[in-house]
PDB file of N, CA and C in Angstrom:
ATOM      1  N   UNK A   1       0.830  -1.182   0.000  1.00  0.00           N
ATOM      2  CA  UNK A   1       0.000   0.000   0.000  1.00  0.00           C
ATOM      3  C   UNK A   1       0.874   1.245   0.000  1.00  0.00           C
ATOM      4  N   UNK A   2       0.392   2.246  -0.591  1.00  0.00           N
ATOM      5  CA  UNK A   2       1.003   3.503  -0.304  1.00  0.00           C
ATOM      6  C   UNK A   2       0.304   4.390   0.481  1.00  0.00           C
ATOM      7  N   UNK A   3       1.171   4.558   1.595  1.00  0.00           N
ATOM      8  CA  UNK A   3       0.786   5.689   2.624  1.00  0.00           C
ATOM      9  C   UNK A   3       1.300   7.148   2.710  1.00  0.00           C
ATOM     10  N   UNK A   4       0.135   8.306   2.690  1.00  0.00           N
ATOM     11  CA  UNK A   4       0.993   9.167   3.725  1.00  0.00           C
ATOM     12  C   UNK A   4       0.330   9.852   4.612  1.00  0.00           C
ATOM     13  N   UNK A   5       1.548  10.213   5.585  1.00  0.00           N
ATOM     14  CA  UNK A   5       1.557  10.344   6.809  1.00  0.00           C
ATOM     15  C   UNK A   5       1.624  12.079   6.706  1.00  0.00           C
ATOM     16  N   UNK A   6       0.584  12.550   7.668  1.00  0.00           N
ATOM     17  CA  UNK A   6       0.804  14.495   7.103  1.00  0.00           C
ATOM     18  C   UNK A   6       1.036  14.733   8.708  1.00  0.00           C
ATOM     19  N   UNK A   7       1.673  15.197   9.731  1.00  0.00           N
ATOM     20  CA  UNK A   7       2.307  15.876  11.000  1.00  0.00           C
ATOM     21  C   UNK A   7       2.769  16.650  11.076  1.00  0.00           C
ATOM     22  N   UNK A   8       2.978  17.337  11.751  1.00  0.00           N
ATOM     23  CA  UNK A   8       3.828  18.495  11.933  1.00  0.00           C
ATOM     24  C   UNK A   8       4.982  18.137  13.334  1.00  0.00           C
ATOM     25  N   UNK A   9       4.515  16.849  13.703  1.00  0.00           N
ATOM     26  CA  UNK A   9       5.606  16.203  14.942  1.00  0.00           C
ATOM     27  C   UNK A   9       6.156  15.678  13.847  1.00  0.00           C
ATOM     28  N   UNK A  10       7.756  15.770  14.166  1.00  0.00           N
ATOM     29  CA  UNK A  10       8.469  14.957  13.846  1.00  0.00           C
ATOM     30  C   UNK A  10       8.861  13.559  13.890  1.00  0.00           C
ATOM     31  N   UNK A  11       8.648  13.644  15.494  1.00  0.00           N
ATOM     32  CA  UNK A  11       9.020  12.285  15.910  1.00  0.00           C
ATOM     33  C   UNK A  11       7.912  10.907  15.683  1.00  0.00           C
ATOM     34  N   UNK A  12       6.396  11.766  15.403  1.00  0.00           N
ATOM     35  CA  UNK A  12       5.264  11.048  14.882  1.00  0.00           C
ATOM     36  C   UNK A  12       5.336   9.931  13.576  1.00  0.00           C
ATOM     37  N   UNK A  13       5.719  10.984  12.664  1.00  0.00           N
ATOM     38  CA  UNK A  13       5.959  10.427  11.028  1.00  0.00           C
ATOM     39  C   UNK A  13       7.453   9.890  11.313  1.00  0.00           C
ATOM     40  N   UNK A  14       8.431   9.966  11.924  1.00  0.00           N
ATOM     41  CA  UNK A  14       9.551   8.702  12.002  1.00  0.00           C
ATOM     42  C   UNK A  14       8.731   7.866  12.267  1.00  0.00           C
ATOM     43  N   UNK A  15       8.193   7.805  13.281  1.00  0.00           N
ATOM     44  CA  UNK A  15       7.432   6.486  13.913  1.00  0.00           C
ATOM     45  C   UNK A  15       6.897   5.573  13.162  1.00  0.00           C
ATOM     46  N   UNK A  16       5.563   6.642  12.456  1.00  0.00           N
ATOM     47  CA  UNK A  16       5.082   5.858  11.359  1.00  0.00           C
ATOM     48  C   UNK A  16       5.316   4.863  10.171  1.00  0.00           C
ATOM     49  N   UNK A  17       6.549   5.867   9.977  1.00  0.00           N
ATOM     50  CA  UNK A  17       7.081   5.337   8.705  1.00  0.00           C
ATOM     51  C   UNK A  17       8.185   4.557   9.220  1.00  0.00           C
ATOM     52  N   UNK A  18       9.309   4.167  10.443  1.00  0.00           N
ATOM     53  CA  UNK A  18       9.950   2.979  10.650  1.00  0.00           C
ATOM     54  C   UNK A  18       8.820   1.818  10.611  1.00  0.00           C
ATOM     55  N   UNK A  19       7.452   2.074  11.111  1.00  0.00           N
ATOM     56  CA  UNK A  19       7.104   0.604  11.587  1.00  0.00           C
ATOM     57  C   UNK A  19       5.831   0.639  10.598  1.00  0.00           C
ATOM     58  N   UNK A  20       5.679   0.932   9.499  1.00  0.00           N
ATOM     59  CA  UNK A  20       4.402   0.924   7.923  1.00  0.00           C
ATOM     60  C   UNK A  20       5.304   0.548   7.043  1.00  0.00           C
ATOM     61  N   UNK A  21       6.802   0.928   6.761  1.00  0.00           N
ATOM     62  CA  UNK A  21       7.377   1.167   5.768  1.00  0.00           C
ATOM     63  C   UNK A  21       7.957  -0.582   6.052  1.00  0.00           C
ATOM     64  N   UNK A  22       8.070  -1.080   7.132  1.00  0.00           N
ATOM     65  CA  UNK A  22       8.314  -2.904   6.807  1.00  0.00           C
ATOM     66  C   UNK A  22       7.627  -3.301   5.984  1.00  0.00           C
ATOM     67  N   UNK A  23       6.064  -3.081   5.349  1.00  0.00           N
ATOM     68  CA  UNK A  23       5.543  -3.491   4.746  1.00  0.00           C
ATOM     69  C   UNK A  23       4.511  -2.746   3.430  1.00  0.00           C
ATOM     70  N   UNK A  24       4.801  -1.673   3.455  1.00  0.00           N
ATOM     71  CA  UNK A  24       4.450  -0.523   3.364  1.00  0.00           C
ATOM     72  C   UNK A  24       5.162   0.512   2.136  1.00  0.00           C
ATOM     73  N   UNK A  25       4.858   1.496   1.411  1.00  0.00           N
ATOM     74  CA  UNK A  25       5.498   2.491   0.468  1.00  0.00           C
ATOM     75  C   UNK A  25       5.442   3.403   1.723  1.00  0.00           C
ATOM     76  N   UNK A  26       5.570   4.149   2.446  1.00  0.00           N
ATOM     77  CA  UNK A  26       5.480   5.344   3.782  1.00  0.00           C
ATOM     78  C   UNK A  26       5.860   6.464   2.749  1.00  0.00           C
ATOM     79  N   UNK A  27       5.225   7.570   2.658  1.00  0.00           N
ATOM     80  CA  UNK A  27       5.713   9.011   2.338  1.00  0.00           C
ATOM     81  C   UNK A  27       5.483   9.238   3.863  1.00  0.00           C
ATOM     82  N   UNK A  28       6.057  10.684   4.594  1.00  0.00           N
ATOM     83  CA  UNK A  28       6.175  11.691   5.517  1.00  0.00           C
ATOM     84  C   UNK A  28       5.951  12.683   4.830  1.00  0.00           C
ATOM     85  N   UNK A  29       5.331  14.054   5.684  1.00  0.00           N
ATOM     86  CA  UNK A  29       5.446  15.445   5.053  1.00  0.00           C
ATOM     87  C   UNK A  29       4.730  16.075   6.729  1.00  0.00           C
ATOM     88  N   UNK A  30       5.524  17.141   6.801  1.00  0.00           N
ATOM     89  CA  UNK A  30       5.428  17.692   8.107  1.00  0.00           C
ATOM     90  C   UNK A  30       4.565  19.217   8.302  1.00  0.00           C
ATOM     91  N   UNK A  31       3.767  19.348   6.673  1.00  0.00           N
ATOM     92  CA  UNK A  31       3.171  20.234   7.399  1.00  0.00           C
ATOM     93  C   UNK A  31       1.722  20.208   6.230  1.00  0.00           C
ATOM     94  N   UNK A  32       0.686  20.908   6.609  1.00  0.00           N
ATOM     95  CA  UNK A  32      -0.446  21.021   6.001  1.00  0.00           C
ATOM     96  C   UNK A  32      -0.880  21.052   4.688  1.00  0.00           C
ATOM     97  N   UNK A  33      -0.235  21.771   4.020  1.00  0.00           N
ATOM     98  CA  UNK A  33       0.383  22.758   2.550  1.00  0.00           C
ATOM     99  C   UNK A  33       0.752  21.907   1.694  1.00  0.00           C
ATOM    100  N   UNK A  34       2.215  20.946   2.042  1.00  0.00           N
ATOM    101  CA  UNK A  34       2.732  20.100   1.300  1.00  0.00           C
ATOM    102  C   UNK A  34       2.187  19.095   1.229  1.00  0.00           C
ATOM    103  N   UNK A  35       1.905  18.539   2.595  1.00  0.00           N
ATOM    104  CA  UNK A  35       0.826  17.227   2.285  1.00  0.00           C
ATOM    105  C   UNK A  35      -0.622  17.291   1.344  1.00  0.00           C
ATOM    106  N   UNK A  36      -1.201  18.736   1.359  1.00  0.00           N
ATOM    107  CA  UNK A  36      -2.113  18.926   0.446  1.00  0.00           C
ATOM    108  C   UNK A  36      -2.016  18.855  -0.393  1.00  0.00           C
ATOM    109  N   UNK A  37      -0.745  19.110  -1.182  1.00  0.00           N
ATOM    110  CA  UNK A  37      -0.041  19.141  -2.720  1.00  0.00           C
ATOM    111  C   UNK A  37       0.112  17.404  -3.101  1.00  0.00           C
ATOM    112  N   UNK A  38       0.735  17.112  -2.042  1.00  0.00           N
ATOM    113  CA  UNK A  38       1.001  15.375  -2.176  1.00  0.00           C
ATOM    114  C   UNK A  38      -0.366  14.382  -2.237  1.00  0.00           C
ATOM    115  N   UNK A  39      -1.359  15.207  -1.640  1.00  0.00           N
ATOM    116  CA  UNK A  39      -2.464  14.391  -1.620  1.00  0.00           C
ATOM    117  C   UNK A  39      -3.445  14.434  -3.578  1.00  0.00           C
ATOM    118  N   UNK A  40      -3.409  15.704  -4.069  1.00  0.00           N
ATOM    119  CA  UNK A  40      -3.519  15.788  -5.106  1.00  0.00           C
ATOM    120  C   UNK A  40      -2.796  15.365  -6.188  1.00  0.00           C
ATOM    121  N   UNK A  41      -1.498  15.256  -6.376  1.00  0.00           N
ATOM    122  CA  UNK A  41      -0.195  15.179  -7.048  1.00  0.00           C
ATOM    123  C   UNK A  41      -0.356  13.840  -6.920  1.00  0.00           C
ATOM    124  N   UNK A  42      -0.486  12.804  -5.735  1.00  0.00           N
ATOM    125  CA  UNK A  42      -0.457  11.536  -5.866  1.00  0.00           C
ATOM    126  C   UNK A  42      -1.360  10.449  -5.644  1.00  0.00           C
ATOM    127  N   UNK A  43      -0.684   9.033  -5.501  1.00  0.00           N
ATOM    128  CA  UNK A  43      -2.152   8.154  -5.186  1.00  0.00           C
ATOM    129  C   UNK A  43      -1.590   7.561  -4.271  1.00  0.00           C
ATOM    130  N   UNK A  44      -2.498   7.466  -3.041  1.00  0.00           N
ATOM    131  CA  UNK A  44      -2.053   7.317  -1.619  1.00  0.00           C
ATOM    132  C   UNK A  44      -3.242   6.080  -1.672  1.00  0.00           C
ATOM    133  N   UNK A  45      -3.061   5.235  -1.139  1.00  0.00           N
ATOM    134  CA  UNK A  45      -3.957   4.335  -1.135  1.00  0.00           C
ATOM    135  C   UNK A  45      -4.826   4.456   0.789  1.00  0.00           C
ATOM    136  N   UNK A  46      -3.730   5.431   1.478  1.00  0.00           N
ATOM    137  CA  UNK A  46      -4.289   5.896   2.966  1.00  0.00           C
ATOM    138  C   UNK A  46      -3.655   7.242   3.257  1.00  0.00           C
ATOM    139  N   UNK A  47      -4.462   8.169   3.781  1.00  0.00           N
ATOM    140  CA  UNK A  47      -3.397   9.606   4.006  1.00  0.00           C
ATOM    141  C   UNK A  47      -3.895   9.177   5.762  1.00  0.00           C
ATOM    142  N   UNK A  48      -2.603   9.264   6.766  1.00  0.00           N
ATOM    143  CA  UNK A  48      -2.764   9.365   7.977  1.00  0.00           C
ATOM    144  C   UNK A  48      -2.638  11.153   7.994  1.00  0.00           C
ATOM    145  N   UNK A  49      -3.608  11.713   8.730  1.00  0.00           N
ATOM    146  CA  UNK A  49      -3.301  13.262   8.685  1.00  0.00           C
ATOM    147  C   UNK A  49      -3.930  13.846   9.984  1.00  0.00           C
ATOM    148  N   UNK A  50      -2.921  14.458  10.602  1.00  0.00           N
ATOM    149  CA  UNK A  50      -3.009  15.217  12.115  1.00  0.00           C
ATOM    150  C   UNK A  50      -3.553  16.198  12.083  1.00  0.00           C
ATOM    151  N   UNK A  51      -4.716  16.886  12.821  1.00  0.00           N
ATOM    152  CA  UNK A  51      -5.554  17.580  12.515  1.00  0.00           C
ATOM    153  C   UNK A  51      -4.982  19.102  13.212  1.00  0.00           C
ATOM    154  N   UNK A  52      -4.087  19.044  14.388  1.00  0.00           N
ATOM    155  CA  UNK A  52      -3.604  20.546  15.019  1.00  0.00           C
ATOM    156  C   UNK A  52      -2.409  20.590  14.310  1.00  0.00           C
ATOM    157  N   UNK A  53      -1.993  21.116  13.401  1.00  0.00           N
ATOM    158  CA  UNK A  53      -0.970  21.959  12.819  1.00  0.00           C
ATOM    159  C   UNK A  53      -0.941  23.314  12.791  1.00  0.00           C
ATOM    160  N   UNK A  54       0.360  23.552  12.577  1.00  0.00           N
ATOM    161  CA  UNK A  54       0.285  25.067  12.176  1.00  0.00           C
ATOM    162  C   UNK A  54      -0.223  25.824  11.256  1.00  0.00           C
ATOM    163  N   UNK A  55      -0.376  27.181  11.064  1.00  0.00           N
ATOM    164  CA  UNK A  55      -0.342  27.748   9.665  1.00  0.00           C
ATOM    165  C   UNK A  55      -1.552  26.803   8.931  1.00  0.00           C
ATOM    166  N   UNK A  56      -1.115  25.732   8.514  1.00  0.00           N
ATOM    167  CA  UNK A  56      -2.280  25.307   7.485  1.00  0.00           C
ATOM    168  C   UNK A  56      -3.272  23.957   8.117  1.00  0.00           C
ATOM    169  N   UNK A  57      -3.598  23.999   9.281  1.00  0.00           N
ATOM    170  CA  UNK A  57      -4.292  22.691  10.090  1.00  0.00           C
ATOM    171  C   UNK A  57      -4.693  21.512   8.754  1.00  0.00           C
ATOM    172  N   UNK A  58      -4.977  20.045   9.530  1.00  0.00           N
ATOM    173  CA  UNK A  58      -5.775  19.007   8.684  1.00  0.00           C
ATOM    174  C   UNK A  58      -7.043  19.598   8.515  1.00  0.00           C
ATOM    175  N   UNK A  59      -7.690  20.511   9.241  1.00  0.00           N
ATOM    176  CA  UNK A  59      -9.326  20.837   8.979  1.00  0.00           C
ATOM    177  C   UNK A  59      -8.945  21.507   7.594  1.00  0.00           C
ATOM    178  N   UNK A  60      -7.911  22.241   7.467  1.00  0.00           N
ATOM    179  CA  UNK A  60      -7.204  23.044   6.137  1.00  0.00           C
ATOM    180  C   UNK A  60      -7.549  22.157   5.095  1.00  0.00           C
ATOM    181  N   UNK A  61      -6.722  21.212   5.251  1.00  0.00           N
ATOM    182  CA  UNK A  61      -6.580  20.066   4.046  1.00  0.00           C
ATOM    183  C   UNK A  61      -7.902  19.749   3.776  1.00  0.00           C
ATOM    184  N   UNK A  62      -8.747  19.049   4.599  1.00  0.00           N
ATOM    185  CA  UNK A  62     -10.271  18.359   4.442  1.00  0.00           C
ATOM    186  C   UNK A  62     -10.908  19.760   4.016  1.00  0.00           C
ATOM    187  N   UNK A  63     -10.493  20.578   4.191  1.00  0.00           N
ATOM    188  CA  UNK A  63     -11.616  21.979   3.426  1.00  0.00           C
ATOM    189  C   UNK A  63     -11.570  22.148   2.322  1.00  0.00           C
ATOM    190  N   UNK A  64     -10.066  21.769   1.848  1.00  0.00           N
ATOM    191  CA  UNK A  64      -9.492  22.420   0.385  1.00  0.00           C
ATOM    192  C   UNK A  64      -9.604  20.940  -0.199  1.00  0.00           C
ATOM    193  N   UNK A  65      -9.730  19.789   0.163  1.00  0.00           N
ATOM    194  CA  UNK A  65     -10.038  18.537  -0.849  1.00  0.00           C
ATOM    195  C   UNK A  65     -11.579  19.061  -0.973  1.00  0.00           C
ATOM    196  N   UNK A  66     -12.294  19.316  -0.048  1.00  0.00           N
ATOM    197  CA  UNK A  66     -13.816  18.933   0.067  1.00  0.00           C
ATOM    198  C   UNK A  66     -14.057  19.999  -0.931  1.00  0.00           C
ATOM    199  N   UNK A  67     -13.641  20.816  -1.352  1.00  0.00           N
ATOM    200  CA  UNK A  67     -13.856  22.114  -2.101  1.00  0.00           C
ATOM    201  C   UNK A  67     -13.569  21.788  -3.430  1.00  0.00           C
ATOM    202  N   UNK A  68     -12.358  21.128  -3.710  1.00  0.00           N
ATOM    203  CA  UNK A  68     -11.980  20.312  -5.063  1.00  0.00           C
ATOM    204  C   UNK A  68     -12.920  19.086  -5.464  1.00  0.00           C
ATOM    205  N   UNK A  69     -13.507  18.992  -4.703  1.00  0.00           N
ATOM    206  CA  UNK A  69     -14.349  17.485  -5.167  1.00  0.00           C
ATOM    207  C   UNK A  69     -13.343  16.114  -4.744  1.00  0.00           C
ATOM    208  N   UNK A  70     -12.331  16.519  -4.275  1.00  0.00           N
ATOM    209  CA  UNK A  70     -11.454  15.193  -3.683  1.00  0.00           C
ATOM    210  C   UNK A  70     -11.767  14.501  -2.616  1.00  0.00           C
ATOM    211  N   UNK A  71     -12.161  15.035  -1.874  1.00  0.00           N
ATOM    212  CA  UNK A  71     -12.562  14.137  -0.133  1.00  0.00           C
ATOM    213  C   UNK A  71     -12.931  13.090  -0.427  1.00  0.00           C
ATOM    214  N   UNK A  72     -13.984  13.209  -0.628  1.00  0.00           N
ATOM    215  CA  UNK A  72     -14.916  11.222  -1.094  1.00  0.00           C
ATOM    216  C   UNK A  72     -13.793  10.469  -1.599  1.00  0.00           C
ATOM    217  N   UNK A  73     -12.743  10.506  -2.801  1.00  0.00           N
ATOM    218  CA  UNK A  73     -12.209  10.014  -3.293  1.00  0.00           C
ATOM    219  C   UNK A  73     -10.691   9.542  -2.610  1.00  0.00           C
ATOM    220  N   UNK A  74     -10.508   9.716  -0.970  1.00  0.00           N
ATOM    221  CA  UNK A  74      -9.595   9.454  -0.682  1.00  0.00           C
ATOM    222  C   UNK A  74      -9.893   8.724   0.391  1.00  0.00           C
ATOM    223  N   UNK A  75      -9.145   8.001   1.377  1.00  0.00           N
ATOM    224  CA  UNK A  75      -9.099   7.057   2.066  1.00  0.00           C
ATOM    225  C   UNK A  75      -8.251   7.943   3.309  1.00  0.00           C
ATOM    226  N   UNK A  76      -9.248   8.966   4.111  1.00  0.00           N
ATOM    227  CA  UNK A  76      -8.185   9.859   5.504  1.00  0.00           C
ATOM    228  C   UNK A  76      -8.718   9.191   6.648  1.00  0.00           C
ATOM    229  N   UNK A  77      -7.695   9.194   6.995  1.00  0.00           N
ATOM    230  CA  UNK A  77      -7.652   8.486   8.734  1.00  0.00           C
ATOM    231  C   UNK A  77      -6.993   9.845   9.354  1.00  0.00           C
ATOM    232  N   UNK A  78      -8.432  10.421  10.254  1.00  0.00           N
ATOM    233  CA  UNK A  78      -7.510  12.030  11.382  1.00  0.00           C
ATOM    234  C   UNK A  78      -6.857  10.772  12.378  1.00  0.00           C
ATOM    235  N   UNK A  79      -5.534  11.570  12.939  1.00  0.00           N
ATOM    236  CA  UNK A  79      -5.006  11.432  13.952  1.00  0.00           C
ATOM    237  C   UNK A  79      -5.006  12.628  14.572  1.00  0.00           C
ATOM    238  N   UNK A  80      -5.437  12.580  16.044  1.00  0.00           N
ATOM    239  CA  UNK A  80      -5.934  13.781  16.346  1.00  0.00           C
ATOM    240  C   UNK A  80      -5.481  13.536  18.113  1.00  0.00           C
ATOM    241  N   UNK A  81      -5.066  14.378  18.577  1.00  0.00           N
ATOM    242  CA  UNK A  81      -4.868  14.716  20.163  1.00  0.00           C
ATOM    243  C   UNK A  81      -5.958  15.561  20.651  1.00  0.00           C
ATOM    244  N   UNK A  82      -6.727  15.647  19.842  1.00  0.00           N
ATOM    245  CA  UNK A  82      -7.987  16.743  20.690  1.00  0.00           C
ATOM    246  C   UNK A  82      -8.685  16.368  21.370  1.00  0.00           C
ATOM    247  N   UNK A  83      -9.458  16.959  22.155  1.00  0.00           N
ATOM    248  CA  UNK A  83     -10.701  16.490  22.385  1.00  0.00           C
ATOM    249  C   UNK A  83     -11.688  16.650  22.215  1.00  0.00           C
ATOM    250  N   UNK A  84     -11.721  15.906  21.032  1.00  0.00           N
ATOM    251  CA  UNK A  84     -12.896  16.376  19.499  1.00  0.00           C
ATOM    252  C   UNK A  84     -14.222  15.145  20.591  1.00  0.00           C
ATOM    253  N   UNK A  85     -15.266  15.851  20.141  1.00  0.00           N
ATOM    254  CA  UNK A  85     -16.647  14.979  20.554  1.00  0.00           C
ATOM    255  C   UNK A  85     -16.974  13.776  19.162  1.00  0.00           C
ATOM    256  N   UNK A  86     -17.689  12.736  19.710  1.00  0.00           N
ATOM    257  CA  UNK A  86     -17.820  11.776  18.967  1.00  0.00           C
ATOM    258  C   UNK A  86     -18.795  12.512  17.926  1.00  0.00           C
ATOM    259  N   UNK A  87     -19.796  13.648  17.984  1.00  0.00           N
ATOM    260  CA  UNK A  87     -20.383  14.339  17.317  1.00  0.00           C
ATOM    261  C   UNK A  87     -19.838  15.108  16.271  1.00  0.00           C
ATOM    262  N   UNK A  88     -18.642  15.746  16.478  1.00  0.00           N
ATOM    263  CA  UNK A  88     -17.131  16.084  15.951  1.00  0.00           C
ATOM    264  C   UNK A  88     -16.576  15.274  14.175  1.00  0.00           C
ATOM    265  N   UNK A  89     -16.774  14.381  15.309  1.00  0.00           N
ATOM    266  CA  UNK A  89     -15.620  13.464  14.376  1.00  0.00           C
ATOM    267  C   UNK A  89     -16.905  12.844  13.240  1.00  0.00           C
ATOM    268  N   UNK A  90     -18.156  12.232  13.923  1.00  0.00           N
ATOM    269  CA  UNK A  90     -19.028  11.864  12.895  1.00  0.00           C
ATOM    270  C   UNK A  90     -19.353  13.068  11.624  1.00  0.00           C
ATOM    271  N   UNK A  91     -19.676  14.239  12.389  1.00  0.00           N
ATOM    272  CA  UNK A  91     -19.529  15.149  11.200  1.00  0.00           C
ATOM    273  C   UNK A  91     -18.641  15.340  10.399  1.00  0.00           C
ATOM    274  N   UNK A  92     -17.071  15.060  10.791  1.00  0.00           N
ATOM    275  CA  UNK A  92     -16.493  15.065   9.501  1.00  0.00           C
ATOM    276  C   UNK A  92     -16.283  13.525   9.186  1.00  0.00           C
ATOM    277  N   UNK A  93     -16.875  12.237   9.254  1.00  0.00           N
ATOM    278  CA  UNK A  93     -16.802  11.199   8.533  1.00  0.00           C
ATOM    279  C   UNK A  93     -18.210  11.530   7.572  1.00  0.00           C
ATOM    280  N   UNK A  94     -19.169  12.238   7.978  1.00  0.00           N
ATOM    281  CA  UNK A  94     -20.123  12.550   7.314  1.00  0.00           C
ATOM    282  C   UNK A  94     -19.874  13.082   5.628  1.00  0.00           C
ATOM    283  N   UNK A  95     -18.730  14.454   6.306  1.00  0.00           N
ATOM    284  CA  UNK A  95     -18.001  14.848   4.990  1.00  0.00           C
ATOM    285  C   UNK A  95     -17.111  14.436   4.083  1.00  0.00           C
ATOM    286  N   UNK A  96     -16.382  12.928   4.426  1.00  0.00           N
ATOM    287  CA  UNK A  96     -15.712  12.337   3.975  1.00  0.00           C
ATOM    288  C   UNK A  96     -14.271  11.702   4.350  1.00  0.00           C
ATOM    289  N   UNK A  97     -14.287  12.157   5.606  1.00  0.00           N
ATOM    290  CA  UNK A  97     -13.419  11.354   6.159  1.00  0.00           C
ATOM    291  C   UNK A  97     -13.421  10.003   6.897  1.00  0.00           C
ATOM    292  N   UNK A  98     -12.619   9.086   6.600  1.00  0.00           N
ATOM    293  CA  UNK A  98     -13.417   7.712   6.783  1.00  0.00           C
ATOM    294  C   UNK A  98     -12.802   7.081   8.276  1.00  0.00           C
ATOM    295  N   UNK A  99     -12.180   7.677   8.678  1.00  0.00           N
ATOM    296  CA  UNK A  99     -11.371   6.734  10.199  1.00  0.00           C
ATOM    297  C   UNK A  99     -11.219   8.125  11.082  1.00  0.00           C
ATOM    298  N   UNK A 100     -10.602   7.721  12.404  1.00  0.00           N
ATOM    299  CA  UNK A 100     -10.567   8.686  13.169  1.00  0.00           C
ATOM    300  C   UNK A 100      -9.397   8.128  14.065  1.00  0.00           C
ATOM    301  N   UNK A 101      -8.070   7.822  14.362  1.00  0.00           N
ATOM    302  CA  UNK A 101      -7.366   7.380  15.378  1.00  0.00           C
ATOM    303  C   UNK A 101      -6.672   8.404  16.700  1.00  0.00           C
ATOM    304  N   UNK A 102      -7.158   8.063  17.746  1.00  0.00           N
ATOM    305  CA  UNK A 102      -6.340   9.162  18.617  1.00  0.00           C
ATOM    306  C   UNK A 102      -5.635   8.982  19.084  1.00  0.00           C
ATOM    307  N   UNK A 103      -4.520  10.127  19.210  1.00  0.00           N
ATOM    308  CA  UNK A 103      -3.546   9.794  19.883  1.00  0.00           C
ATOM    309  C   UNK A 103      -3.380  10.404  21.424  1.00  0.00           C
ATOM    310  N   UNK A 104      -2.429   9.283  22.357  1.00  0.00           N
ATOM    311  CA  UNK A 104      -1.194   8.527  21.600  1.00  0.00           C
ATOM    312  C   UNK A 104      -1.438   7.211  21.089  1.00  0.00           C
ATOM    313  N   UNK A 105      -1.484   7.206  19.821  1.00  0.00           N
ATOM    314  CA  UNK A 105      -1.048   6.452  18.740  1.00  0.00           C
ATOM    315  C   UNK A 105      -1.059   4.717  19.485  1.00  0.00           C
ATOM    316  N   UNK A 106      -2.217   4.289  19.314  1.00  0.00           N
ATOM    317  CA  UNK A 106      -1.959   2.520  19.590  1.00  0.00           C
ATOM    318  C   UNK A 106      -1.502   1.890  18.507  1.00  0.00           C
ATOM    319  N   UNK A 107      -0.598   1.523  18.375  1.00  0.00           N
ATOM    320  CA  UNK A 107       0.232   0.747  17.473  1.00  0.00           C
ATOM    321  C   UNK A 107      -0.336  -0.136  16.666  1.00  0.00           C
ATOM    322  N   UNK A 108      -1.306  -0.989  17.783  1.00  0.00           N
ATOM    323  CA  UNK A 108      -2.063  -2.257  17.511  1.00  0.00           C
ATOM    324  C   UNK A 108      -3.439  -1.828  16.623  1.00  0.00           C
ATOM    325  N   UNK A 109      -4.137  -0.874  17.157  1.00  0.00           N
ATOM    326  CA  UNK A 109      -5.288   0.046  16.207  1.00  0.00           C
ATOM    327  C   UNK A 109      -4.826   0.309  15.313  1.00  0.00           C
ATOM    328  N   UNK A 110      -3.014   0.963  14.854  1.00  0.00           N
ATOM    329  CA  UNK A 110      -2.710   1.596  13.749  1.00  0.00           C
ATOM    330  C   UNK A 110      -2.869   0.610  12.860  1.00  0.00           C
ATOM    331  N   UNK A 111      -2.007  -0.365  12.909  1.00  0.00           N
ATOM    332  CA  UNK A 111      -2.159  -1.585  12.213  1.00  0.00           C
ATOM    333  C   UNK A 111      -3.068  -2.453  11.764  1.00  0.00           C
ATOM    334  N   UNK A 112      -3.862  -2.319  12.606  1.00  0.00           N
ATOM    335  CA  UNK A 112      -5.371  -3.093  12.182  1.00  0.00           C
ATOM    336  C   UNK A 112      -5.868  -2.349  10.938  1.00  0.00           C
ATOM    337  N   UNK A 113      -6.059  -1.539  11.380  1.00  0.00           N
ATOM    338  CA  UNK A 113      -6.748  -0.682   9.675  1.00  0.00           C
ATOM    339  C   UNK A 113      -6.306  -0.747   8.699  1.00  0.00           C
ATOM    340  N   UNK A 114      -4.290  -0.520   9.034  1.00  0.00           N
ATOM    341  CA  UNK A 114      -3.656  -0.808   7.702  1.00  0.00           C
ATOM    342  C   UNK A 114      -4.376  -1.926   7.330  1.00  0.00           C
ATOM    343  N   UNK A 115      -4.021  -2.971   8.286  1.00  0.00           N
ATOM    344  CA  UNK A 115      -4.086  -4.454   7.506  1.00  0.00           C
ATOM    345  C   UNK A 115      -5.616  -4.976   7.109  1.00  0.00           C
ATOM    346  N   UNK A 116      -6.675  -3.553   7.724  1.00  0.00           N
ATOM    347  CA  UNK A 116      -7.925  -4.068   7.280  1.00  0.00           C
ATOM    348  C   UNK A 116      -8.005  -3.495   5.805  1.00  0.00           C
ATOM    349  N   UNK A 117      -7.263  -2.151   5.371  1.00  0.00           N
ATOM    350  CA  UNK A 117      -7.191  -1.751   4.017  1.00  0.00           C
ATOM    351  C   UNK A 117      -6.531  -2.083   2.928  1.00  0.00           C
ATOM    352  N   UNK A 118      -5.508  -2.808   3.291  1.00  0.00           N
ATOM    353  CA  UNK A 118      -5.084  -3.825   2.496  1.00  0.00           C
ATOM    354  C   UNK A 118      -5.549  -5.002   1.776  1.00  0.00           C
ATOM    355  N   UNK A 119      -5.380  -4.874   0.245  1.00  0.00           N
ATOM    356  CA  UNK A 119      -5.867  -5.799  -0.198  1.00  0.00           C
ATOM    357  C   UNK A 119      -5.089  -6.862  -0.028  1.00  0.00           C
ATOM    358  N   UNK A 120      -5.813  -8.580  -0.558  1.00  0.00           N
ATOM    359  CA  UNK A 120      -5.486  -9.215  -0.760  1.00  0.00           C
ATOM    360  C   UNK A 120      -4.213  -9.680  -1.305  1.00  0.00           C
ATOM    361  N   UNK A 121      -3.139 -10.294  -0.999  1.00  0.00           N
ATOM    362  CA  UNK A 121      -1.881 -10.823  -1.886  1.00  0.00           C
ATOM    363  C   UNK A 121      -2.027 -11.761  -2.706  1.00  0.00           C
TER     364      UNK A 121
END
């Protein structure tokens, strides 16, 4: 699968991408802007994307796909430290975002999804 990972932690997207990229294509990109470019520009088969950033937040990104007609057409999992309400988060799976993982980051949840979005070998 090809993943990417959008953060503005550093030490997040190492993470990600040492332990996705065993099995995994992993892109990283550390801030809102670029990952937005990467999300258009490429084919991600999952975008993991952190919703408190700087300057250009994930609500950024999900505004400016949802505005392009892209949202539906992608596969976003928020990773999110907030404390977004389950009302929150359904409204934006409503709009097209399809997962929701919070952090800190369960390893074992991360993985499950990969391996539930993964096709067949």
């Amino acid at each position: 699968m090809n993943i990417l990972a959008i953060d503005d932690n550093k030490d997040i997207t190492d993470m990600l991408e040492t332990i996705l990229s065993i099995e995994h294509n992993v892109t990283v990109v550390n801030n809102g802007k670029d990952g937005l470019r990467m999300i258009i520009e490429g084919n991600y088969d999952l975008v993991l994307l952190d919703l408190a950033m700087p300057e250009f937040t994930g609500y950024d990104v999900i505004k400016s796909l949802k505005e392009k007609g892209l949202l539906n057409k992608q596969k976003i999992a928020l990773f999110t430290a907030s404390s977004m309400t389950e009302s929150e988060i359904d409204e934006l799976q409503r709009e097209g975002v399809k997962y929701c993982i919070r952090k800190p980051v369960d390893i074992d949840v991360l993985l499950t999804l990969v391996n539930a979005l993964q096709p067949y070998k």
